[in-house]
Protein backbone atom coordinates (compact mmCIF):
# COMPACT_ATOMS: atom_id res chain seq x y z
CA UNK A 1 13.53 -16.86 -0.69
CA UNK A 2 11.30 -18.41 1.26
CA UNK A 3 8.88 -15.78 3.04
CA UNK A 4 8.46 -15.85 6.54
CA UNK A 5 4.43 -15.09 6.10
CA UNK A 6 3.42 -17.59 4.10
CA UNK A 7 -0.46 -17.05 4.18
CA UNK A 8 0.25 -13.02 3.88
CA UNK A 9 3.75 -12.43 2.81
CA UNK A 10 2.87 -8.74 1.75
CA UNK A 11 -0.38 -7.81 2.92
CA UNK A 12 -1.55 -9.11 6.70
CA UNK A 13 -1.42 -8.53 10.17
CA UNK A 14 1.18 -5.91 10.84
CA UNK A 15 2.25 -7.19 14.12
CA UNK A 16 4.03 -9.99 12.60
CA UNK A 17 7.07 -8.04 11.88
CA UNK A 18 6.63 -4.26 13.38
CA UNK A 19 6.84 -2.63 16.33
CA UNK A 20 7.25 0.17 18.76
CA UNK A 21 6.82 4.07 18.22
CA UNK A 22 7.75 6.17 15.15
CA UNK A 23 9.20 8.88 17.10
CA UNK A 24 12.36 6.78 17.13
CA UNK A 25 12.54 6.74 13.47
CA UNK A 26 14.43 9.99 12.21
CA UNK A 27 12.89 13.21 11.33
CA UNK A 28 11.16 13.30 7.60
CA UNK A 29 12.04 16.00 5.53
CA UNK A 30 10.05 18.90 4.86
CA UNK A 31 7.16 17.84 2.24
CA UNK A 32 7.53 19.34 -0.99
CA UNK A 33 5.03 19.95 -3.71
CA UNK A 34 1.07 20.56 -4.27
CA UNK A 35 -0.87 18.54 -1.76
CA UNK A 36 -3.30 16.55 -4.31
CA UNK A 37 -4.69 14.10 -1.86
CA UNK A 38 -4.72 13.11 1.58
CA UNK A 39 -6.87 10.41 3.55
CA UNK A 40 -6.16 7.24 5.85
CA UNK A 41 -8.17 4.04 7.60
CA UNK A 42 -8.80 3.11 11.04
CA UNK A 43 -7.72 -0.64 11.63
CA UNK A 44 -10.15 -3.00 13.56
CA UNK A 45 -8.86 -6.54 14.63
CA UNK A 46 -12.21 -8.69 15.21
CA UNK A 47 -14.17 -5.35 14.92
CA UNK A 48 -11.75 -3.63 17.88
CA UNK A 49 -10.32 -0.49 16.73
CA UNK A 50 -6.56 -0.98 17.77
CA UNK A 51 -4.59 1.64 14.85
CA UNK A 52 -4.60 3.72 11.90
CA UNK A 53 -2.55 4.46 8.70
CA UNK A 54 -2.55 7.95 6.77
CA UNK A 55 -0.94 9.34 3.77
CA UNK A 56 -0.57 12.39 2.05
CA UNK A 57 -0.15 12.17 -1.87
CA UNK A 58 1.26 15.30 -3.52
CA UNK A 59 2.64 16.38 -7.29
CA UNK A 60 6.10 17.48 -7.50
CA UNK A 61 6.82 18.30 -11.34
CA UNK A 62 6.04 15.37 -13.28
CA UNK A 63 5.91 13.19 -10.04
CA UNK A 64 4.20 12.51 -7.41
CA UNK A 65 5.20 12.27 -3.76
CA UNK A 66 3.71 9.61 -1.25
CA UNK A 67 4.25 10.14 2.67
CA UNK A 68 2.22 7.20 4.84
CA UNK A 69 2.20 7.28 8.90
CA UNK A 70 0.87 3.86 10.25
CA UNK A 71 0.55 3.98 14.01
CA UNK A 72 -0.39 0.55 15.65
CA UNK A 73 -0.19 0.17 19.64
CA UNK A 74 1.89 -2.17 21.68
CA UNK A 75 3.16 -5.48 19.64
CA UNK A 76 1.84 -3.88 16.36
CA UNK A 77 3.41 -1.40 13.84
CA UNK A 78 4.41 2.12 13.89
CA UNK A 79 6.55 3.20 10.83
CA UNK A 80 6.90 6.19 8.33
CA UNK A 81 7.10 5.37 4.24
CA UNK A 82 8.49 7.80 1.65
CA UNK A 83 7.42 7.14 -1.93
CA UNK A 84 8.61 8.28 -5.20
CA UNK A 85 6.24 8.00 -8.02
CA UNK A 86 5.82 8.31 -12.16
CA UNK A 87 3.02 10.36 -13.10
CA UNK A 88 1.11 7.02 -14.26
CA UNK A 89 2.15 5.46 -10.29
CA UNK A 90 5.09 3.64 -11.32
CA UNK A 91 7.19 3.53 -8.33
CA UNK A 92 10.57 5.23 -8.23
CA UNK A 93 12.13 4.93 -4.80
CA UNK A 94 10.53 3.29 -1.55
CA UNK A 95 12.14 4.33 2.24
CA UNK A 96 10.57 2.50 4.77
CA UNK A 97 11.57 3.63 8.55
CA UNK A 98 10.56 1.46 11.53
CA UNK A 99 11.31 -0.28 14.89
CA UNK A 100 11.05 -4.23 15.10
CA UNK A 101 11.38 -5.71 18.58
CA UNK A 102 13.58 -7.38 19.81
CA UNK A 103 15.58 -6.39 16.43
CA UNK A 104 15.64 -3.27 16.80
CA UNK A 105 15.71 -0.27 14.15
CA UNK A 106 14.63 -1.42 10.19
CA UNK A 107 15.03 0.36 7.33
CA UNK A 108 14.61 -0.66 3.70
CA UNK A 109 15.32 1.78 0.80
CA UNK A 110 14.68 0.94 -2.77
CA UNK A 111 15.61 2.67 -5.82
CA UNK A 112 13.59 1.34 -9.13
CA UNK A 113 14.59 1.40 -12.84
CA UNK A 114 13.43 -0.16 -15.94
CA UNK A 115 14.51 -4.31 -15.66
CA UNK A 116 15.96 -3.89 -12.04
CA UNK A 117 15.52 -2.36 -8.68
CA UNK A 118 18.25 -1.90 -6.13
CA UNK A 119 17.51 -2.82 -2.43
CA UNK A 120 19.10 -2.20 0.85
CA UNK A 121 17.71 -3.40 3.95
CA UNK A 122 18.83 -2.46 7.65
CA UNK A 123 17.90 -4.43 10.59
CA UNK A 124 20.22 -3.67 13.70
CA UNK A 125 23.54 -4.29 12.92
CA UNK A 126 22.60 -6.51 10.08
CA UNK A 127 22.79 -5.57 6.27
CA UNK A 128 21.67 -6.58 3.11
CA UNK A 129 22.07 -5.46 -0.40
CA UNK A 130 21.16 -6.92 -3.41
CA UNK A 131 19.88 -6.14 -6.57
CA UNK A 132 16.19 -7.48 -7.94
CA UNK A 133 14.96 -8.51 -11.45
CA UNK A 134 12.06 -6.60 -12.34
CA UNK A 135 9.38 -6.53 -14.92
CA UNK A 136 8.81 -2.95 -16.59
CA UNK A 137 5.29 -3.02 -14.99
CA UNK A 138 6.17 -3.92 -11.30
CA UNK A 139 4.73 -2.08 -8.78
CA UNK A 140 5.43 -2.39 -5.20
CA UNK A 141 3.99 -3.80 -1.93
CA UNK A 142 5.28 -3.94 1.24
CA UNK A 143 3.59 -5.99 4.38
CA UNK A 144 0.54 -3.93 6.44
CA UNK A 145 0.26 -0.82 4.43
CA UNK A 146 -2.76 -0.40 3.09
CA UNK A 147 -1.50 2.95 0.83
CA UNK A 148 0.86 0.84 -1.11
CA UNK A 149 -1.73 -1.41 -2.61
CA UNK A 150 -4.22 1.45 -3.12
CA UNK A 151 -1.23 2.94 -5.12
CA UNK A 152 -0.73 -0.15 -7.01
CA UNK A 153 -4.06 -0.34 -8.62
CA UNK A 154 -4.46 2.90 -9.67
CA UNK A 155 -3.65 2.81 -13.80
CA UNK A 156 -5.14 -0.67 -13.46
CA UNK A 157 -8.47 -1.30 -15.85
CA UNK A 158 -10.46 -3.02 -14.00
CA UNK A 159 -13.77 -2.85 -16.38
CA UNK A 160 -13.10 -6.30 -18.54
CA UNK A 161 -10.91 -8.27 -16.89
CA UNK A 162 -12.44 -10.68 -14.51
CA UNK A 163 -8.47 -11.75 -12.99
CA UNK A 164 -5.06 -11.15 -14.81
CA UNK A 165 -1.37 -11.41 -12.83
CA UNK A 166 0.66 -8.02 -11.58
CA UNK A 167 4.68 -8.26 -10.83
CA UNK A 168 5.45 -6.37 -7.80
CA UNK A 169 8.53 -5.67 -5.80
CA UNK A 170 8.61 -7.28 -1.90
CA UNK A 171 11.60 -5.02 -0.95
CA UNK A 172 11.93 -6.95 2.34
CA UNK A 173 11.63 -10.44 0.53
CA UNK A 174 14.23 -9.24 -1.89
CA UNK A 175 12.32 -10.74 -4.96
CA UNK A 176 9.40 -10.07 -7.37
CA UNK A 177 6.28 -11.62 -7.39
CA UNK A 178 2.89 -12.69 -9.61
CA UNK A 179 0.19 -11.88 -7.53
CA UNK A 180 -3.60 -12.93 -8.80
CA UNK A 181 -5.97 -9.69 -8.88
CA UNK A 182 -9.72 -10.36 -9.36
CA UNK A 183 -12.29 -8.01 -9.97
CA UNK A 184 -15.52 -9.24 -8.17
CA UNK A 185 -17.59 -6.39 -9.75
CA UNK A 186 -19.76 -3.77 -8.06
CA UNK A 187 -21.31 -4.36 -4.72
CA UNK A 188 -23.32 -1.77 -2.42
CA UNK A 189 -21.85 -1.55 1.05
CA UNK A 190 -21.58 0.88 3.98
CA UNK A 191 -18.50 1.46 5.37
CA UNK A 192 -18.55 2.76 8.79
CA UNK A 193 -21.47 5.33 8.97
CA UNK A 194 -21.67 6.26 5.73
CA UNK A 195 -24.40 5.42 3.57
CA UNK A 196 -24.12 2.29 1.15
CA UNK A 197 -22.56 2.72 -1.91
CA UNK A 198 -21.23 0.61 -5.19
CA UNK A 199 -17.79 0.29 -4.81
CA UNK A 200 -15.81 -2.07 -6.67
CA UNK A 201 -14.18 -5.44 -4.92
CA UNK A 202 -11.07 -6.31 -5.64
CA UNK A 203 -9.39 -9.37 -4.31
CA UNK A 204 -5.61 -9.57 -4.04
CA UNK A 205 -3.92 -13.32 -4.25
CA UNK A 206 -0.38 -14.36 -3.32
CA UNK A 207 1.14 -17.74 -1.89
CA UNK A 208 -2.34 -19.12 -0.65
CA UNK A 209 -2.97 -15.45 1.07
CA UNK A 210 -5.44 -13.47 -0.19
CA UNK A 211 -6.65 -9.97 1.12
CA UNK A 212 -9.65 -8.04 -0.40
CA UNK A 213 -10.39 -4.23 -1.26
CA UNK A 214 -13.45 -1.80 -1.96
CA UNK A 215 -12.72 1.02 -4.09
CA UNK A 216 -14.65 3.86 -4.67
CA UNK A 217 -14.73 5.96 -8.06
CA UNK A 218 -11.70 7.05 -8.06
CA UNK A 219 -9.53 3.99 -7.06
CA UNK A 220 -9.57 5.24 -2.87
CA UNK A 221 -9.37 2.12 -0.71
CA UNK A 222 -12.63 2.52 1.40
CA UNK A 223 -12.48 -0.77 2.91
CA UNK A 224 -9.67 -3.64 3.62
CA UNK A 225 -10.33 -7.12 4.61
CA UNK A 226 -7.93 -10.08 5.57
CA UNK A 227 -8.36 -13.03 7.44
CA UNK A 228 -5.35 -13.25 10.10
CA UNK A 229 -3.65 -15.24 12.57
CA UNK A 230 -5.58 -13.45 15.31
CA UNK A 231 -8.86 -13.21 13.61
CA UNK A 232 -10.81 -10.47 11.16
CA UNK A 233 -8.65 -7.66 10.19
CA UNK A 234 -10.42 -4.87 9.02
CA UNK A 235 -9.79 -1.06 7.41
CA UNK A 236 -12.27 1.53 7.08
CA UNK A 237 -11.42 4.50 5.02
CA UNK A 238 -11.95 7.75 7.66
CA UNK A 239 -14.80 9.94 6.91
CA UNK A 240 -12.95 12.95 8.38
CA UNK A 241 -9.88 12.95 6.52
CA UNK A 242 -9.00 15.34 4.27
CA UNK A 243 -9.52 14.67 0.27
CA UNK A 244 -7.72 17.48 -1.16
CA UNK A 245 -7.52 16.36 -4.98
CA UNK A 246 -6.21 18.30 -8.53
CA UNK A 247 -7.56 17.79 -12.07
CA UNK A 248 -3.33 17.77 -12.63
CA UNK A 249 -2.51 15.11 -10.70
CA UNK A 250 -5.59 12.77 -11.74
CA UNK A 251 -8.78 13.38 -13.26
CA UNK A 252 -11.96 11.90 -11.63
CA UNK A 253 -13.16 9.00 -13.69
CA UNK A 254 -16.11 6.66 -13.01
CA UNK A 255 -16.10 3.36 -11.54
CA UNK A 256 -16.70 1.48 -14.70
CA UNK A 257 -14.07 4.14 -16.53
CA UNK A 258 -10.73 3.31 -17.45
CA UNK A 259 -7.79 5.03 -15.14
CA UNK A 260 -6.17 8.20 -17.24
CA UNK A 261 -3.27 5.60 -17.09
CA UNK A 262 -4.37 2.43 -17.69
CA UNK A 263 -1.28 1.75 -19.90
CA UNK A 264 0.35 0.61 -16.81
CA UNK A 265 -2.22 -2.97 -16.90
C-alpha cells in the first residue's frame, strides 16, 4: 500500500496525521506491575519547543508493559499507546488511541504472533481489518513516537555491524517493512544542558526518509532528529524525568556491550 508519507512513513512530523486532545480518548486502565523505567522528550520544531512524549515501562511477570502520552498543541498530536512486550522487547499487542481532524476518533489495535499479526484500525465510522505477514523478528513502529523506536532497538547489537535491515510492523500501513539501521559510532554531544557525552548515533532509513537517534548506555533515546516538511524536528530526552530502573527487567550494559538480548538482531 502505498504510504501517504512517503519521505517519513513511520517516523516524522506528527502533525501529518494527529490531532486534538487526549482527554477525548477513553480512560486507560489502571497500570499494573513494577515500574522499571520511566522518562520522555520535549519536541522542538526549528529549535521551538511546541510538545512532549512520555512513557512509563514496567515488568509484569515475564513481560513488560509500555504506556506512552504524546501531547502536541493545536494541528499536532495528542494520543495514548498501550504496549505489550516479550521480556527480550518483542512486541505482543499495540493500542493506539487518538483524535485526527477532520476524521475524527482513530484507533488501531494489534495483536502479534509468530509469522502474523492481526490489525484493526478505526477511523470514524470507517473500519479495517486485515491480517499482516510477519517475520519472527519484527518489531513495531508507528508514525511520531519516539518510545516505539527506542523500544525497537533495544536487543539490537550495535558493536560490529556498521548497517544491517530490521522487519517492522506499520500497523496503520497494514504491511511490514525493511528499514536500513546504521550505526554511525560514538560521538560526544550535549543534549540540552547537560554536559557532553558519547552516545551512540543511530540512523533509521525507510522509503527515502531517514530519521536519526543518540543513545546513551543503556539504549535511552537522548536525542531525535528528522528533517520535516516544516523544517528541523528535534527531541531532547528530559533531564527531570524520572529513571526508575530494575536489575530484573534489564541489566545496565555499556555502550560498546551487547544488549542482555541481543538474540533478537
Amino acid at each position: 500500500m502505498r504510504s501517504r508519507f512517503p519521505r517519513h512513513p513511520w517516523i516524522g512530523l506528527t502533525a501529518l496525521f494527529l490531532a486534538a486532545a487526549l482527554g477525548a480518548c477513553r480512560p486507560e486502565p489502571p497500570p499494573q506491575g513494577e515500574e522499571v523505567e520511566s522518562g520522555g522528550w520535549d519536541f522542538y520544531l526549528n529549535n521551538e519547543k511546541i510538545g512532549s512524549e512520555t512513557y512509563v515501562l514496567r515488568r509484569s511477570g515475564r513481560q513488560l508493559q509500555c504506556t506512552v502520552r504524546s501531547e502536541l498543541p493545536g494541528a499536532l498530536a495528542s494520543a495514548s499507546v498501550r504496549m505489550r512486550l516479550s521480556a527480550s522487547y518483542r512486541p505482543l499487542e499495540f493500542e493506539l488511541e487518538a483524535q485526527r481532524s477532520p476524521l475524527g476518533r482513530m484507533e488501531i489495535r494489534a495483536d502479534l504472533e509468530p509469522g502474523r499479526a492481526r490489525v484493526r484500525m478505526t477511523r470514524g465510522e470507517l473500519v479495517r481489518e486485515d491480517t499482516v505477514e510477519i517475520s519472527a523478528r519484527a518489531r513495531l513502529l508507528e508514525e511520531g513516537l519516539v518510545t516505539l523506536a527506542q523500544l525497537a532497538l533495544q536487543g539490537l547489537d550495535l558493536r560490529q555491524r556498521e548497517r544491517f535491515e530490521l522487519p517492522v510492523l506499520l500497523p496503520q500501513l497494514f504491511t511490514q517493512a525493511q528499514i536500513q539501521v546504521e550505526n554511525l559510532g560514538l560521538e560526544k554531544i550535549a543534549v540540552g544542558d547537560e554536559p557532553p557525552r558519547p552516545l551512540r548515533h543511530v540512523r533509521l532509513s525507510l522509503a527515502g526518509g531517514a530519521s536519526d537517534y543518540w543513545l546513551d548506555d543503556d539504549r535511552r533515546v537522548r536525542r531525535y532528529v528528522s528533517q520535516v516538511p516544516g523544517g528541523l524536528l528535534e527531541a531532547r530526552r528530559q533531564p527531570a524525568a524520572a529513571r526508575k530502573r530494575s536489575s530484573a527487567a534489564r541489566p545496565p550494559t555499556g555502550i560498546d556491550s551487547p544488549s542482555p538480548t541481543s538474540s533478537a538482531s
